[in-house]
Structure formats: structure tokens, C-alpha cells
C-alpha atoms as a PDB file:
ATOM      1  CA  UNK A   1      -8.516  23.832   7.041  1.00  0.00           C
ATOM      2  CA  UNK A   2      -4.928  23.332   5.396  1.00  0.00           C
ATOM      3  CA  UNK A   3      -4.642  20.345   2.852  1.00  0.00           C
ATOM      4  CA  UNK A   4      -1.814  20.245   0.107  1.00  0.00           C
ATOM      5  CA  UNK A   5      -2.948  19.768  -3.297  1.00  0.00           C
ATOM      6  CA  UNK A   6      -0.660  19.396  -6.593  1.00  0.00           C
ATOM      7  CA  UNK A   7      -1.431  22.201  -8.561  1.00  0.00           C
ATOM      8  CA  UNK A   8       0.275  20.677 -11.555  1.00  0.00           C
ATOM      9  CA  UNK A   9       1.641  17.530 -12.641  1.00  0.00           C
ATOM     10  CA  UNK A  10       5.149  17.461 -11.874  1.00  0.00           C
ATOM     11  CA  UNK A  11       7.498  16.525  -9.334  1.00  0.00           C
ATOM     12  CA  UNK A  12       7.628  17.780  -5.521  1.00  0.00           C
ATOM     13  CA  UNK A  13       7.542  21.314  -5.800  1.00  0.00           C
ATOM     14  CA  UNK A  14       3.954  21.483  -7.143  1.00  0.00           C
ATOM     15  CA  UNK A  15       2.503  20.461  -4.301  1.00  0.00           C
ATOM     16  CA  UNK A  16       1.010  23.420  -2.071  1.00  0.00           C
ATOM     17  CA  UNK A  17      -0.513  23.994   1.082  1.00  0.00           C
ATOM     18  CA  UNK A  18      -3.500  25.957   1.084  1.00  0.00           C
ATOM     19  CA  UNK A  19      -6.663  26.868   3.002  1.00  0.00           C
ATOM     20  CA  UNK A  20      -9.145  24.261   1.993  1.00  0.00           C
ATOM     21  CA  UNK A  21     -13.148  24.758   2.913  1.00  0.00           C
ATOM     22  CA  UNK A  22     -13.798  21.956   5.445  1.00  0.00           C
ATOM     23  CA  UNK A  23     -15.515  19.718   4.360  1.00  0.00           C
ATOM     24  CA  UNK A  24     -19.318  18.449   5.468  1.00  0.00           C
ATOM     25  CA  UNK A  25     -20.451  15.297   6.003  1.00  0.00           C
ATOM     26  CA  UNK A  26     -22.971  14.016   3.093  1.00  0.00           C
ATOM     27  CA  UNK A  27     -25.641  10.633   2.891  1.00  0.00           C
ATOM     28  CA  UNK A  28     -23.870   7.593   4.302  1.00  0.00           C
ATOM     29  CA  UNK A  29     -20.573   9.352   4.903  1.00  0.00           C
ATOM     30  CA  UNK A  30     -18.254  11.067   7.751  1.00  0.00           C
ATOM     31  CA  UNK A  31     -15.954  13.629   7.843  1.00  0.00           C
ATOM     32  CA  UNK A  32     -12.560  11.911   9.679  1.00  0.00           C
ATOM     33  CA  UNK A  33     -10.304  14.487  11.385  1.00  0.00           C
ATOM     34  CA  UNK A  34      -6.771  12.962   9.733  1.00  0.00           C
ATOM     35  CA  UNK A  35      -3.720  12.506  12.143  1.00  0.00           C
ATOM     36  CA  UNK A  36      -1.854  10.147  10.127  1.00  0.00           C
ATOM     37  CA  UNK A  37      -1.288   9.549   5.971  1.00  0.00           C
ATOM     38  CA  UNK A  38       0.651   7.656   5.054  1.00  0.00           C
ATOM     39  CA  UNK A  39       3.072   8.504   1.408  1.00  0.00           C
ATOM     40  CA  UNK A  40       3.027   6.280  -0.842  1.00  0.00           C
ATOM     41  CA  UNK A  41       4.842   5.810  -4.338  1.00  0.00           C
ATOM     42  CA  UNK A  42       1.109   6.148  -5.762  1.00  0.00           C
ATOM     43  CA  UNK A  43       0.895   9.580  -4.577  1.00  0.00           C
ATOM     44  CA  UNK A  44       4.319  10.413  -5.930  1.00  0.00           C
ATOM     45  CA  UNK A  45       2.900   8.770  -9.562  1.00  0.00           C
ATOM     46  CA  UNK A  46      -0.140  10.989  -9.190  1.00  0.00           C
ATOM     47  CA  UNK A  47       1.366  14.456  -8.974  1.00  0.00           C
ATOM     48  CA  UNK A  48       3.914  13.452 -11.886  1.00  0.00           C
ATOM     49  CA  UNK A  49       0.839  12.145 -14.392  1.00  0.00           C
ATOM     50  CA  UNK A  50       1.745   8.688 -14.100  1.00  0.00           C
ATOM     51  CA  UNK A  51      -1.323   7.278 -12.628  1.00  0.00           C
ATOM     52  CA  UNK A  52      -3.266   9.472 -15.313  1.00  0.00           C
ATOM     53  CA  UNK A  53      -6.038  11.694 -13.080  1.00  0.00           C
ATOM     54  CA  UNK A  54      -8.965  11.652 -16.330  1.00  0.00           C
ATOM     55  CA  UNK A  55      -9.749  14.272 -18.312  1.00  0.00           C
ATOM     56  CA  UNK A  56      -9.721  16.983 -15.476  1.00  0.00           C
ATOM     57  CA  UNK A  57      -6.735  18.433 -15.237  1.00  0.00           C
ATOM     58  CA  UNK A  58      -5.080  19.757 -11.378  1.00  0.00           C
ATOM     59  CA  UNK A  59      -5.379  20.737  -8.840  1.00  0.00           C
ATOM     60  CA  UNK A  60      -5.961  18.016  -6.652  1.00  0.00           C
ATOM     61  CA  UNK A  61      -4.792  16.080  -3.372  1.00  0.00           C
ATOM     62  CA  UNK A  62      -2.924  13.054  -3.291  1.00  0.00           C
ATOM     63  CA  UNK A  63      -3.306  10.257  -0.378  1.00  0.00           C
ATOM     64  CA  UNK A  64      -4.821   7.046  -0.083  1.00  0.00           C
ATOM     65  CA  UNK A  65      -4.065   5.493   3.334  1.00  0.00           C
ATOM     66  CA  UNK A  66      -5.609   7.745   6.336  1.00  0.00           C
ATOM     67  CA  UNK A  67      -6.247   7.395   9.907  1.00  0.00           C
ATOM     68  CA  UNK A  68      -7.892   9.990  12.597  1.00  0.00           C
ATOM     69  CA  UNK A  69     -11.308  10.493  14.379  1.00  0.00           C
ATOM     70  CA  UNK A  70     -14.849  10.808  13.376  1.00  0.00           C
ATOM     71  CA  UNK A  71     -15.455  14.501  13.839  1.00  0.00           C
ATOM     72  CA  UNK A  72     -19.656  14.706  11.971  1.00  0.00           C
ATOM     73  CA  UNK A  73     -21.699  11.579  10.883  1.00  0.00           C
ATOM     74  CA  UNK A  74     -23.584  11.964   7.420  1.00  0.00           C
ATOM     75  CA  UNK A  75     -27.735  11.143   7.345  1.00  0.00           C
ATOM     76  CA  UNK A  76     -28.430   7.614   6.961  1.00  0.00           C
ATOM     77  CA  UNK A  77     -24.663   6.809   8.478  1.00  0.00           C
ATOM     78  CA  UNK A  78     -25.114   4.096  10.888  1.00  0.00           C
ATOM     79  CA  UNK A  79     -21.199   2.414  11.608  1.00  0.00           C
ATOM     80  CA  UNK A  80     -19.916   5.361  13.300  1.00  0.00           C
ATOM     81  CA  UNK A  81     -19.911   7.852  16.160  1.00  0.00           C
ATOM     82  CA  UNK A  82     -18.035  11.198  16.802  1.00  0.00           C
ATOM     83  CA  UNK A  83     -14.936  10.441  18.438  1.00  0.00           C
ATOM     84  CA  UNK A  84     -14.741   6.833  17.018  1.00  0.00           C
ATOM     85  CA  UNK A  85     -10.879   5.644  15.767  1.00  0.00           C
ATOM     86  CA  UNK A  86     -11.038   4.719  12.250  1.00  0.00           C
ATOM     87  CA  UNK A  87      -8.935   4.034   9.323  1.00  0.00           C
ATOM     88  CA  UNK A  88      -9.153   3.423   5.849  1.00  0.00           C
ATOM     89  CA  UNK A  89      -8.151   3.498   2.070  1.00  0.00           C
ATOM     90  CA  UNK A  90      -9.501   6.319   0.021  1.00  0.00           C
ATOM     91  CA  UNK A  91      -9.899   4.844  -3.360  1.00  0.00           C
ATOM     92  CA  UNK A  92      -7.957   7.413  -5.060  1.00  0.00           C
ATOM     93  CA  UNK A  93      -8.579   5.035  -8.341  1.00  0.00           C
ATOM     94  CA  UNK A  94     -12.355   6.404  -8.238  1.00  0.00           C
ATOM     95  CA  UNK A  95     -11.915   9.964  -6.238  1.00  0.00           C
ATOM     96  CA  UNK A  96      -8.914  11.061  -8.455  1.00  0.00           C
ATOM     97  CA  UNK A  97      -7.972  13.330  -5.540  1.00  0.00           C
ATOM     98  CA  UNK A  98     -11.560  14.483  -4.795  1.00  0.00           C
ATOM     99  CA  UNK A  99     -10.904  13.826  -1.883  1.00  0.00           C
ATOM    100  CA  UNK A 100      -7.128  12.758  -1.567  1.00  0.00           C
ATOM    101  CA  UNK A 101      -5.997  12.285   2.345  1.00  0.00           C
ATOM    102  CA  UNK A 102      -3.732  15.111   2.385  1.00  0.00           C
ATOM    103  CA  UNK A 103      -5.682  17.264   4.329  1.00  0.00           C
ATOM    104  CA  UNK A 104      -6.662  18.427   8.019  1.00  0.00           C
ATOM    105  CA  UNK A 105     -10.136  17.092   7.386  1.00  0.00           C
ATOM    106  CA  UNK A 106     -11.539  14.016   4.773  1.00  0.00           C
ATOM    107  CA  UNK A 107     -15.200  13.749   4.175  1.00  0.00           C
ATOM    108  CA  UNK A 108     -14.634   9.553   3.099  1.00  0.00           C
ATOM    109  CA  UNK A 109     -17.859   7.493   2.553  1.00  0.00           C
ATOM    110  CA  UNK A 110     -18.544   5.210   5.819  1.00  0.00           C
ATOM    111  CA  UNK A 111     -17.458   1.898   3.704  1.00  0.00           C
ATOM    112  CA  UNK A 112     -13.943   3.141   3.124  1.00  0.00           C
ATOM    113  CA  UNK A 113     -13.334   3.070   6.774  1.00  0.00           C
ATOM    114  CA  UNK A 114     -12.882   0.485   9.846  1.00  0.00           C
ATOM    115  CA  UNK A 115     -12.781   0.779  13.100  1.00  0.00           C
ATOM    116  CA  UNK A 116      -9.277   1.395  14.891  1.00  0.00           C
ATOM    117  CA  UNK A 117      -8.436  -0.667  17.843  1.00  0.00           C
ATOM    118  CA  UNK A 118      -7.595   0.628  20.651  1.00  0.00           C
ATOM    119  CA  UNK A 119      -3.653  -1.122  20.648  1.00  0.00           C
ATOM    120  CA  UNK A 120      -2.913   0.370  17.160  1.00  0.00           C
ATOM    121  CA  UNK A 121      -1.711   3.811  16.928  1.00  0.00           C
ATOM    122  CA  UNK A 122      -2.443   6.247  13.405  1.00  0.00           C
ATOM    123  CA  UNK A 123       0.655   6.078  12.283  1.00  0.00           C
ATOM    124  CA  UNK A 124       0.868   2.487  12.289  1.00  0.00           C
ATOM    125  CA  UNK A 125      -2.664   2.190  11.303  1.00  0.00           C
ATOM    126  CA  UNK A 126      -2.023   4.586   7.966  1.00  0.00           C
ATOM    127  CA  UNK A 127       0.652   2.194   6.831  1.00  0.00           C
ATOM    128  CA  UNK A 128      -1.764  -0.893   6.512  1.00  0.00           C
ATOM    129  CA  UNK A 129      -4.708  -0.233   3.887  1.00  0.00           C
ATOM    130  CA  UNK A 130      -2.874  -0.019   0.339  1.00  0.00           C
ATOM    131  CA  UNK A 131      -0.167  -2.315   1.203  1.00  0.00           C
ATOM    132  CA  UNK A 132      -1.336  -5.125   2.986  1.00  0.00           C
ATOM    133  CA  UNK A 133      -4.994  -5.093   0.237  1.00  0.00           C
ATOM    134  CA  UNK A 134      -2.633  -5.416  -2.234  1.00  0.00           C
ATOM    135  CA  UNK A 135      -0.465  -8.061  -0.734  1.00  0.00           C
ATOM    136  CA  UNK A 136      -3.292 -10.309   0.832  1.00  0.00           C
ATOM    137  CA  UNK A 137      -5.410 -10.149  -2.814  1.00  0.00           C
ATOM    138  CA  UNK A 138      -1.899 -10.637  -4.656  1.00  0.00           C
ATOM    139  CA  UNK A 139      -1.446 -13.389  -3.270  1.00  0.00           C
ATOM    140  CA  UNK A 140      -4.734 -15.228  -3.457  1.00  0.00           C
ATOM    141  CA  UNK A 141      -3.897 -15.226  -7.424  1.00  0.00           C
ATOM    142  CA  UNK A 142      -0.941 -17.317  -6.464  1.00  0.00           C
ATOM    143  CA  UNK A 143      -3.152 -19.775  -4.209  1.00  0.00           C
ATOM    144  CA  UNK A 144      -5.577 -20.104  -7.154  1.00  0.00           C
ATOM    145  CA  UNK A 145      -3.304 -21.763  -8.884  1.00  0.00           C
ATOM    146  CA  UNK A 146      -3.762 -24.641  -6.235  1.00  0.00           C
ATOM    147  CA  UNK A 147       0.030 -25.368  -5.302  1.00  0.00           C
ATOM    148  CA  UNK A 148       1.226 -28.178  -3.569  1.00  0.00           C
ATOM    149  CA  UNK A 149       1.981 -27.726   0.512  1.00  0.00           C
ATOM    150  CA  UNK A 150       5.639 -26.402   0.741  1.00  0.00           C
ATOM    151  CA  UNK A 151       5.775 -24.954  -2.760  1.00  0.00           C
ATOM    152  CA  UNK A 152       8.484 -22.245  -2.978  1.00  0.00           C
ATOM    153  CA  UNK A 153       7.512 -18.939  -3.795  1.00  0.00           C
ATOM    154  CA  UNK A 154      10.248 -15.805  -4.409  1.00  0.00           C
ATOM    155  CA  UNK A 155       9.239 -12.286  -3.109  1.00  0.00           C
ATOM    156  CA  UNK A 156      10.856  -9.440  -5.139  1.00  0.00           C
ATOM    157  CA  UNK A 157      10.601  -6.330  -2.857  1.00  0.00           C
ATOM    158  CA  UNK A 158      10.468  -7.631   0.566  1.00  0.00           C
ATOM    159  CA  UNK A 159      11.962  -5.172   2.186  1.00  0.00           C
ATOM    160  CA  UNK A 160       8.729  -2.495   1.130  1.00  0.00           C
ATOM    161  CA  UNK A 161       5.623  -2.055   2.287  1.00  0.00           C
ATOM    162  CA  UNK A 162       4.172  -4.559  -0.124  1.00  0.00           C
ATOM    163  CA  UNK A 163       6.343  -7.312  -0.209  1.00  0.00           C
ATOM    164  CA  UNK A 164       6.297  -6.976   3.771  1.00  0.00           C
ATOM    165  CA  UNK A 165       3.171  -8.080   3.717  1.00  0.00           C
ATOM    166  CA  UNK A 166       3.271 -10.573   1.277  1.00  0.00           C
ATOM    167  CA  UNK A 167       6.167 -12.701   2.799  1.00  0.00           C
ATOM    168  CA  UNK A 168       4.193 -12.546   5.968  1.00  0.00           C
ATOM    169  CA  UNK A 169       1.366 -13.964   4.297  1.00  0.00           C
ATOM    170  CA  UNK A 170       2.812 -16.598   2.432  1.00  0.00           C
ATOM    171  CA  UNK A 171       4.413 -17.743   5.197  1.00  0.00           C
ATOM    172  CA  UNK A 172       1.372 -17.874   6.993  1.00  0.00           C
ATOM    173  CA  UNK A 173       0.283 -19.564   3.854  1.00  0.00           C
ATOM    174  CA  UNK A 174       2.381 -22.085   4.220  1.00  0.00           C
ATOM    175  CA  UNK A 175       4.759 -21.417   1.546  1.00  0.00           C
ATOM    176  CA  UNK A 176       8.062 -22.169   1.540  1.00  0.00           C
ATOM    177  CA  UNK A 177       9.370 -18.267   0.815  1.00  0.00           C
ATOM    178  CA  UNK A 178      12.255 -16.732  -0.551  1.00  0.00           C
ATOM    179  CA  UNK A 179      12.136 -12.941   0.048  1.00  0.00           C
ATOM    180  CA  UNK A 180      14.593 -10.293  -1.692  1.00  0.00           C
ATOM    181  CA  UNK A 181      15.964  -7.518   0.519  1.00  0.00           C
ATOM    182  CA  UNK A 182      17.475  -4.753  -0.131  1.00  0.00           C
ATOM    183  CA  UNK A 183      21.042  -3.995   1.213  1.00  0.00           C
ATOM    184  CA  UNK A 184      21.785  -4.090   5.007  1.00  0.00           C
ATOM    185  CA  UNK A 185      17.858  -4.729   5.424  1.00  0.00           C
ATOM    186  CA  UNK A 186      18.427  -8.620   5.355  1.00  0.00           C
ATOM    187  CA  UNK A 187      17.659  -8.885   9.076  1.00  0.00           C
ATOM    188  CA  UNK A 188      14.344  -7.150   8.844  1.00  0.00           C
ATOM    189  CA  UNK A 189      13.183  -9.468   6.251  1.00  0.00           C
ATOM    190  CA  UNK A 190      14.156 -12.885   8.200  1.00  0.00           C
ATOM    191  CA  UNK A 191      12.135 -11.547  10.998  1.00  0.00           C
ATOM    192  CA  UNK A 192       8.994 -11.186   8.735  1.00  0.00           C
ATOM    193  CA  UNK A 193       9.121 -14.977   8.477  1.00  0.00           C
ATOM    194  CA  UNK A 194      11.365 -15.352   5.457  1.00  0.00           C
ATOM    195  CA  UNK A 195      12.507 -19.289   4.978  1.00  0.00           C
ATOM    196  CA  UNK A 196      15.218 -17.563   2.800  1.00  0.00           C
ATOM    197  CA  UNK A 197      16.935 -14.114   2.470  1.00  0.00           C
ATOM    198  CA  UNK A 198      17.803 -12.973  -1.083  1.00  0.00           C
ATOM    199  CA  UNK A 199      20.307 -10.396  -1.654  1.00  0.00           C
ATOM    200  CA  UNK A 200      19.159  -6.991  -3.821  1.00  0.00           C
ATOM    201  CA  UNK A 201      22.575  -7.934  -5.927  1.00  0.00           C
ATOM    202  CA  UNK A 202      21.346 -12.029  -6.969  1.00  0.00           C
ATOM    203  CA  UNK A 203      20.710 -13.127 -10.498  1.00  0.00           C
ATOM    204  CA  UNK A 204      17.265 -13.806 -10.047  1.00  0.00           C
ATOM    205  CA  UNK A 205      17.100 -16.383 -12.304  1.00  0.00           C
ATOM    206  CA  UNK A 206      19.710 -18.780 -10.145  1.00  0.00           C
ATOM    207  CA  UNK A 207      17.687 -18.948  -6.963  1.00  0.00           C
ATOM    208  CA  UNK A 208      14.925 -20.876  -8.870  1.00  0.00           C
ATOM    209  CA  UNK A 209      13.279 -22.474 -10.040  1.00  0.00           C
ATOM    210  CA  UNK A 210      10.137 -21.670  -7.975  1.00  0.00           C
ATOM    211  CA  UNK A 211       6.538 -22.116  -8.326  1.00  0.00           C
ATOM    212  CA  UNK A 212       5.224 -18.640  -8.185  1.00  0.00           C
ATOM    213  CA  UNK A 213       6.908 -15.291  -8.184  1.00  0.00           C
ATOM    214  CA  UNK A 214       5.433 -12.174  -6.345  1.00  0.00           C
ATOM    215  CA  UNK A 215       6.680  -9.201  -7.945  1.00  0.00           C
ATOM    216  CA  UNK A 216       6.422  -6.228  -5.845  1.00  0.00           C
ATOM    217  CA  UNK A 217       8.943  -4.158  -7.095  1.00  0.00           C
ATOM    218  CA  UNK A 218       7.995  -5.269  -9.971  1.00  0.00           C
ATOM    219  CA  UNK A 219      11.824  -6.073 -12.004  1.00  0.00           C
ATOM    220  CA  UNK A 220      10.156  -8.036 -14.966  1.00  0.00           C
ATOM    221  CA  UNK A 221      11.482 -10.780 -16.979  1.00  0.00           C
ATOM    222  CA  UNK A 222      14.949 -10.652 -13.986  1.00  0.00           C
ATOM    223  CA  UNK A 223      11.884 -12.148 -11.538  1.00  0.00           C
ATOM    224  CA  UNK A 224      10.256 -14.093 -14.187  1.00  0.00           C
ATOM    225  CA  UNK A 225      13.474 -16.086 -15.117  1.00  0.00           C
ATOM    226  CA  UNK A 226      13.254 -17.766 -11.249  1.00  0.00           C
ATOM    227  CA  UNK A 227       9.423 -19.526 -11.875  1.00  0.00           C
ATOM    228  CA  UNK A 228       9.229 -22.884 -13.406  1.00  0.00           C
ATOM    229  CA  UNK A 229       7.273 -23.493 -16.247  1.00  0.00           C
ATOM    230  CA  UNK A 230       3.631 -23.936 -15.902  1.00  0.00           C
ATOM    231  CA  UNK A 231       4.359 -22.076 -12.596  1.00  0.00           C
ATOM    232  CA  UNK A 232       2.697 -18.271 -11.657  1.00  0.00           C
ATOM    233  CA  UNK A 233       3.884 -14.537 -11.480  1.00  0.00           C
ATOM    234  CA  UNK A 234       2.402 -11.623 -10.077  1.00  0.00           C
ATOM    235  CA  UNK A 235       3.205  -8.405 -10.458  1.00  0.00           C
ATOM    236  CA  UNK A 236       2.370  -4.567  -9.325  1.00  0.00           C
ATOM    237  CA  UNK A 237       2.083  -3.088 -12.383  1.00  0.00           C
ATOM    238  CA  UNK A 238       2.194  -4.315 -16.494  1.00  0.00           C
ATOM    239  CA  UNK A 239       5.526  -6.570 -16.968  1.00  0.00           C
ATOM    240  CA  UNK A 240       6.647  -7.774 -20.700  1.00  0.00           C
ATOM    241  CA  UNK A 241       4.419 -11.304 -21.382  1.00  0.00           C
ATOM    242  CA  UNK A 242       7.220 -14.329 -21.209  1.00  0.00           C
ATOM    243  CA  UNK A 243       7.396 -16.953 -23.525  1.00  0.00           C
ATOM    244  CA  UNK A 244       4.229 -18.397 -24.222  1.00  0.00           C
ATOM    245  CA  UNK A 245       5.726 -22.068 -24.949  1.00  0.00           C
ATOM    246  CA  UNK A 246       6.570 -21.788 -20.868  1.00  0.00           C
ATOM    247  CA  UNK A 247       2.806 -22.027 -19.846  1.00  0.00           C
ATOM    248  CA  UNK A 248       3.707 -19.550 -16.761  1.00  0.00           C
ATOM    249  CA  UNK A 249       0.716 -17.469 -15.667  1.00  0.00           C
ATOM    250  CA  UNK A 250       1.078 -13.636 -15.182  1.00  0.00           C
ATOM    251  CA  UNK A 251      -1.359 -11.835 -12.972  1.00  0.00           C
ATOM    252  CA  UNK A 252      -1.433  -8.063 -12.978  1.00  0.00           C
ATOM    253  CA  UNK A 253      -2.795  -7.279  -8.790  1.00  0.00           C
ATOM    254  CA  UNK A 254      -4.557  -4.002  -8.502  1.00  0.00           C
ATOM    255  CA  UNK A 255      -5.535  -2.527  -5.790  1.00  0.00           C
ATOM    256  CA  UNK A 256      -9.266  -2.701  -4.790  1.00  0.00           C
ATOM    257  CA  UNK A 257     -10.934  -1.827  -1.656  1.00  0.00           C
ATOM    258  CA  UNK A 258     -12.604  -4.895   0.459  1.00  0.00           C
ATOM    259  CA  UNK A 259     -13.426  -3.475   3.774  1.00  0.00           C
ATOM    260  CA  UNK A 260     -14.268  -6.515   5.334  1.00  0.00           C
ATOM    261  CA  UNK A 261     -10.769  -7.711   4.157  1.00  0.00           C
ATOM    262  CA  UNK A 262      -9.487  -4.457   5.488  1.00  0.00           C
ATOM    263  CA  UNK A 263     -10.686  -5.041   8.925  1.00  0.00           C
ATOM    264  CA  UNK A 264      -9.313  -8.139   9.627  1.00  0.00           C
ATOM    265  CA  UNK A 265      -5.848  -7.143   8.757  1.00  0.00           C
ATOM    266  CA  UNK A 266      -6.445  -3.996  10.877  1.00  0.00           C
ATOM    267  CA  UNK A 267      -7.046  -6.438  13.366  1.00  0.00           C
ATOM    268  CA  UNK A 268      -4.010  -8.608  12.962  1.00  0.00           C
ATOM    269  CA  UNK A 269      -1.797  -5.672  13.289  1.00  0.00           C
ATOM    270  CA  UNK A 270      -3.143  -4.585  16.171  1.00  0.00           C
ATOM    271  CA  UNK A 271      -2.612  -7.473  17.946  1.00  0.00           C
ATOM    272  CA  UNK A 272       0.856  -8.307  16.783  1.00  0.00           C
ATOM    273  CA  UNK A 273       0.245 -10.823  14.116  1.00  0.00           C
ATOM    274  CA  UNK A 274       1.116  -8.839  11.514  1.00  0.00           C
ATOM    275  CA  UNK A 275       4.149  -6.459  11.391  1.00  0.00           C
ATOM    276  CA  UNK A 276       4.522  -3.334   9.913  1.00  0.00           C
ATOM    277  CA  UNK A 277       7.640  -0.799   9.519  1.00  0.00           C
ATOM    278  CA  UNK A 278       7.776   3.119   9.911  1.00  0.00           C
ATOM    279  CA  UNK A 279      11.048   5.026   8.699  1.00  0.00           C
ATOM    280  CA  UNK A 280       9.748   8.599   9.500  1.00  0.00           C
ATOM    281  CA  UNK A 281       7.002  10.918  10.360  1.00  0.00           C
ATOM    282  CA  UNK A 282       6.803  14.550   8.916  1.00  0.00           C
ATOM    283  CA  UNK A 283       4.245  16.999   9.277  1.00  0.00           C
ATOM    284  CA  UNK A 284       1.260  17.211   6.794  1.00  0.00           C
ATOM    285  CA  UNK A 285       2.858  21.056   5.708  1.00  0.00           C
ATOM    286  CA  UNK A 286       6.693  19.093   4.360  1.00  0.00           C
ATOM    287  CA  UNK A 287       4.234  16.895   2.223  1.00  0.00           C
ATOM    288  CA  UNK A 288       6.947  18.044  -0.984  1.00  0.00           C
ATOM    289  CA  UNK A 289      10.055  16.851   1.424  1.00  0.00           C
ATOM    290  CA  UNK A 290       8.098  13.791   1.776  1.00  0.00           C
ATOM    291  CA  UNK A 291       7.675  13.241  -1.759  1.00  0.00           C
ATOM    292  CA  UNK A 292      11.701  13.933  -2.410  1.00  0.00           C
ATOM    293  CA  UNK A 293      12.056  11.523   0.185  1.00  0.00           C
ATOM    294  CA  UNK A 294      10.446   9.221  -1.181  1.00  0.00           C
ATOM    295  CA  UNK A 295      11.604   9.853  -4.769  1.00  0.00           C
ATOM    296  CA  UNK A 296      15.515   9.427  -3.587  1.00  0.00           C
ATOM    297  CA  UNK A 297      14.615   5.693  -2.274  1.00  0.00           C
ATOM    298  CA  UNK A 298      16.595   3.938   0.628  1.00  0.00           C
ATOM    299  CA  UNK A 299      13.597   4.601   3.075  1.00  0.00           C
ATOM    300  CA  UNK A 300      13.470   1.827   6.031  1.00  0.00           C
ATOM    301  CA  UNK A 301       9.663   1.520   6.071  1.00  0.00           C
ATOM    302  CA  UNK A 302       6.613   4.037   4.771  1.00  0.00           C
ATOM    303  CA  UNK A 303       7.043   7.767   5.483  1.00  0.00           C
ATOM    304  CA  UNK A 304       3.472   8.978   7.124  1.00  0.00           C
ATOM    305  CA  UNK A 305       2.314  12.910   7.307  1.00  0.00           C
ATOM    306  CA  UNK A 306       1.495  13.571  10.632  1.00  0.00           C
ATOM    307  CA  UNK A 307      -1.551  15.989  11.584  1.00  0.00           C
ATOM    308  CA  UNK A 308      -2.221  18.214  15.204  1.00  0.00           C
END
């Protein structure tokens, strides 16, 4: 089979495609012909060394998000059948690229996967695990802090496949939400549910103060300056700690799989309650164009690989 594995760390050009041995089903796992992956700034971070890989050194295969058919069921693998529609999240934070989704074929275990309904096509479907996870357990640190009904909360990043999500939820959530776009993408946001639209080009710290802060970008202390004191901030990845005389609570959300979590918001994008955005498909061989892509920003949605 063809997959594309980094065969350094670096930027785009040391990802390959080569012929791969096709994989084989083991104990409580199947092997999932991919159609769709989805690219993701974590892939990009893997090939340069960023999100570290252990001590083994390349090559590997980047790819988290994936969605395709079950082509072999694994002994002692109940949840599937050939030909069933799944998708899932390889936890790349545990397989290190062993496997990555960038590939013809995935061997995943059964309880990275969920069924596919019918409605939802793969490329949608690839665009959902990593970024919605991220954004629905994100945001359950905010609601632990046990705001009142209304309370504001200010998305950084709403116009990405993160923040998306998030000012979806919250407004589901019933939080009053102020969501950052990026330029000319102001009308996307608003139709995500947005109470309030806040240019790329704001000072940050004049639309507060709010009560929690969902960093998806992340920006930092320019986010942190809009929460109140005693109020919340979540972030992507490590930010600077604020002042501790403010009492604000910083929450560091990384990503873990919860399939039954995963299912559900399958399931709410597949029937419309939940929106998400595509900007481009490319085949599974341009996987380094996808990465410069990604690397030169601007993108309108998630860029998916496309495969057969």
C-alpha cells in the first residue's frame, strides 16, 4: 500500500510516499481502508520535532483524524463488520506515528473508532475527532468553574477548527460568546452562533472584561488581559502564568480520546447540529503541499488528504 511517512524531522519536504506492507488486523482491532485524513497543525508539529516523537527517532507517519471502511476484523473484535463506515482519532500522543493515518490502509484498535452515519460524508467526518474532543473537553474546564447563566466568555481562534467548535458549544452552553475571527471570515463566525464578532486586529484586553477566555490560538497574556479576576482561561498549549494576586485560573486542554464523547458529536454533525468547514481536499500523494499549505496559514477550514 502507499502511506507517506517523515523520514526526518523537518519541514514539508521530508515527507515521502512509499510502499508500506499492509497492514493485518490484530486482537480487538480492524484494519480501516482510509478515504479521508484530515491535516492538522499537529501533524505539521510532528514532522518538525515539535511534538517530540520519544526516544525513537524517524521515520514515521503523521495523522490523527481518519475516516474510511472496515476492510478485516481482528479476533475478539465485536463493534464492527467489513464494509462498516467508521471514523476516529488515532491517538498519535500514544502511537507516535505507529500507526499515523497517512496511509492507504490503518490497522486502529476498535475503541478509536465510531460508527459513521450514513448523512456524513469522510471528508466531513475526518474534520471532527481532534477538534471538536478538544473543544467539547476545553470547555467543560470553563463550566467547572460553575458560572453564572449568561456569563460572557471570549473565543480566540474562532475562525479554526477548534475555536469552531468551541463557540458552537458555548453557545449551546448558554454562554454569552464573543468569538475572534480572522479577516474577511467575520460572517462565518456569526453563523456558528457567535453573540459577538471580534476582529483579528482588537486589543484583546478592551473587549473585556469576561469571565472565561478560550484560547485556541492560543495568543497568551493579549487573551488573558480580557478575563476578570477570579475569572478562567484555557488554552491549547503552555501560556506564561498571569499574576497570581488576579486569582484567574489557567487550564492547559489536551487532547484525549473519549469515544463515547466522540460518537455523539459524530452524531451531531451528521445531523446538522453541529457545523464544520472544509477549505480543500488533496490527494494522500501531495501530503508535503498539504503541509506548506498549511504552514503559509489563511486556510478557510481544515485541509483533508483524500484516498481512491
Amino acid at each position: 500500500m502507499l502511506g507517506v511517512v517523515a523520514a526526518a524531522l523537518g519541514g514539508p519536504e521530508v515527507l515521502q510516499v512509499t510502499e508500506l506492507p499492509e497492514p493485518e488486523a490484530g486482537p480487538g482491532q480492524v484494519v480501516v481502508r482510509v478515504r479521508a485524513v484530515c491535516v492538522h497543525p499537529a501533524d505539521v508539529a510532528a514532522t518538525t520535532g515539535e511534538i517530540p516523537r520519544g526516544p525513537d527517532t524517524p521515520p514515521f507517519s503523521p495523522g490523527w483524524d481518519i475516516a474510511g471502511e472496515v476492510t478485516s476484523v481482528g479476533p475478539g473484535t465485536a463493534d464492527f463488520a467489513v464494509g462498516d463506515r467508521v471514523a476516529g482519532m488515532i491517538p498519535w500522543y500514544s502511537t507516535r506515528g505507529v500507526p499515523g493515518g497517512y496511509a492507504e490502509f490503518v490497522a486502529a484498535d476498535a475503541d478509536w473508532l465510531v460508527p459513521l452515519p450514513d448523512p456524513l460524508d469522510f471528508v466531513s467526518a475526518a474534520t471532527v475527532p481532534l477538534n471538536a474532543q478538544t473543544a467539547h473537553q476545553g470547555l467543560s474546564l470553563v463550566s467547572l468553574a460553575m458560572l453564572p447563566a449568561g456569563s460572557s466568555i471570549l473565543v480566540t481562534g474562532a475562525s479554526g477548527g477548534v475555536g469552531g467548535f468551541v463557540t458552537q458549544f458555548a453557545r449551546q452552553s448558554g454562554y454569552r460568546v464573543l468569538a475572534q475571527a480572522s479577516d474577511g471570515d467575520e460572517q462565518w463566525v456569526s453563523s456558528l452562533g457567535a453573540h459577538e464578532v471580534v476582529p483579528r486586529s482588537a486589543d484583546l484586553a478592551a473587549v473585556g472584561p469576561v469571565a472565561a477566555v478560550f484560547d485556541a490560538v492560543p495568543v497568551g497574556e493579549a487573551a488573558a488581559a480580557a478575563v476578570e479576576d477570579r475569572g478562567v482561561v484555557v488554552a491549547t498549549r503552555p501560556t506564561p502564568a498571569l499574576v497570581p494576586a488576579r486569582g484567574v485560573r489557567q487550564e492547559l486542554q489536551l487532547i484525549r480520546l473519549d469515544r463515547e464523547l466522540l460518537a455523539g458529536l459524530v452524531e451531531q454533525v451528521a445531523a446538522g447540529r453541529l457545523r464544520t468547514r472544509v477549505a480543500a481536499t488533496m490527494p494522500l500523494t501531495e501530503a508535503a503541499e498539504a503541509h506548506r499549505r498549511v504552514l503559509a496559514g489563511g486556510l478557510r477550514g481544515k485541509l483533508v488528504l483524500t484516498v481512491g
